[in-house]
Every structure is written in structure tokens, then in C-alpha cells.
Protein backbone atom coordinates (compact mmCIF):
# COMPACT_ATOMS: atom_id res chain seq x y z
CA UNK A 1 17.68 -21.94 10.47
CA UNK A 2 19.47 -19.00 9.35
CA UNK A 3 18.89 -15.29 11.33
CA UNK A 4 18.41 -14.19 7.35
CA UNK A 5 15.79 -16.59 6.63
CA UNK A 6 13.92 -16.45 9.57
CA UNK A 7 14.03 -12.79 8.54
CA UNK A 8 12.83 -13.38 5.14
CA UNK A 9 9.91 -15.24 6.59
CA UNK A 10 9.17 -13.12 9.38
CA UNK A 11 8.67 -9.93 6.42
CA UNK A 12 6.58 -12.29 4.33
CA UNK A 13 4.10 -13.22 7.06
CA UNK A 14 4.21 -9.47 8.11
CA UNK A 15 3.53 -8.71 3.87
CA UNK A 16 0.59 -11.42 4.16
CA UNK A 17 -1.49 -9.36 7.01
CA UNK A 18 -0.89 -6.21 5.03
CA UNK A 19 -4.76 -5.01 4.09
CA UNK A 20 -5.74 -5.80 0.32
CA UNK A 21 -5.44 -3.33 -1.93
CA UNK A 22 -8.41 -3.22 -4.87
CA UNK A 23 -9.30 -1.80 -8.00
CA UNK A 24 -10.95 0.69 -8.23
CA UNK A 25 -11.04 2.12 -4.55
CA UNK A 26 -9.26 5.24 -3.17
CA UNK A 27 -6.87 5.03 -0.68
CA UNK A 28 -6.47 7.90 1.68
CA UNK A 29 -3.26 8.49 3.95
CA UNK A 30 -2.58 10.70 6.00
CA UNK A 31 0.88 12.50 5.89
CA UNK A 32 2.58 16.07 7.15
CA UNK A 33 1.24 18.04 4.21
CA UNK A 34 -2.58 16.74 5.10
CA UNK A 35 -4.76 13.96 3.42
CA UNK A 36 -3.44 12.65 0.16
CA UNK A 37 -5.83 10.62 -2.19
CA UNK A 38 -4.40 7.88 -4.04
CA UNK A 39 -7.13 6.28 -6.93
CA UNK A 40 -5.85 2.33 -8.34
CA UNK A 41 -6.36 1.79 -11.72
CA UNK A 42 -4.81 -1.86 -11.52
CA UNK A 43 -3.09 -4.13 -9.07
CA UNK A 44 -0.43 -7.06 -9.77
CA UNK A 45 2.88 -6.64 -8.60
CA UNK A 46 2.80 -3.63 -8.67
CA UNK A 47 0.01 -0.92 -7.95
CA UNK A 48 -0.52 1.41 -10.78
CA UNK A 49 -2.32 5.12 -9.16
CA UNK A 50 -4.01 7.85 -10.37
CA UNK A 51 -2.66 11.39 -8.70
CA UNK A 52 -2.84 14.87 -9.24
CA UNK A 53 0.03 15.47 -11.75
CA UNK A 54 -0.96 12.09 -13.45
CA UNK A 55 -0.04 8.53 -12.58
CA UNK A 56 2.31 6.56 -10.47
CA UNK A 57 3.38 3.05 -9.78
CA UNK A 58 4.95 1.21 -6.48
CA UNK A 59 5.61 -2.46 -5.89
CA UNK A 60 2.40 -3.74 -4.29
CA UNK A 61 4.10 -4.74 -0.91
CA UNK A 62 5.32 -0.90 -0.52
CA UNK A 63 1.36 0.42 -1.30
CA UNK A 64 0.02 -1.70 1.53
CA UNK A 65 2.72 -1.49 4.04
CA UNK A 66 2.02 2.54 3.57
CA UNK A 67 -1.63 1.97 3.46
CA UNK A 68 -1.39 -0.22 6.78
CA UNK A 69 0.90 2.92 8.60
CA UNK A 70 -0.47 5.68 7.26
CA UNK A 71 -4.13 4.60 6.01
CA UNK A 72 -7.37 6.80 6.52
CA UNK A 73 -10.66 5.19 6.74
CA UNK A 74 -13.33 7.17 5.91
CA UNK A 75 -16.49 7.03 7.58
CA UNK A 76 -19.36 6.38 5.60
């Protein structure tokens, strides 16, 4: 097998263990200017977020590999 695919696949499995992300919830991270609150108004290939200054998008993969790095849980 090729170094690229095994590559491909290794990213694809790591994609697959990424947490789901779901309508509806807010995601916190945690980054150098303090907590950031992310709300999703939809999810398909990409994720579609309400922020301060209005909305953004990001390819779903990219939303939960940032979620899984720099995710908050909050304690309920």
C-alpha cells in the first residue's frame, strides 16, 4: 500500500473518533484571548455557527478536530 494512502486512511480513522458535533448545542474552546462560544445552527459538511459579529461556517472535519484540541466541557 502506498505511504499516501495509508495516510489518507490513517486521517479518516483519526476524523471518525473526532466527538459529534450537534445542533443546537454550544461549543466552548478555549484559546489565548479566553473562552470563545461557538452556537450551531446546522451541521452537514459543513458546520454553520452563530458568533458575536454574526455567523460563520467551517468544513465539519475542521469544527471537531478544534473541538477535540481545544474543547471546554462545562460542568453542569
Amino acid at each position: 500500500m502506498k505511504l499516501s494512502t495509508q495516510a489518507k486512511i490513517a486521517q479518516r480513522v483519526t476524523e471518525l473518533l473526532y466527538p459529534a458535533i450537534v445542533t443546537g448545542k454550544n461549543y466552548i474552546f478555549s484559546s489565548h484571548h479566553g473562552r470563545v462560544e461557538r452556537f450551531v445552527v446546522s451541521v452537514g459538511r459543513y458546520v454553520l455557527y452563530r458568533k458575536p459579529s454574526g455567523f460563520g461556517q467551517c468544513p465539519l472535519a475542521t469544527f471537531q478536530r478544534l473541538y477535540e484540541q481545544y474543547g471546554v466541557e462545562e460542568k453542569q
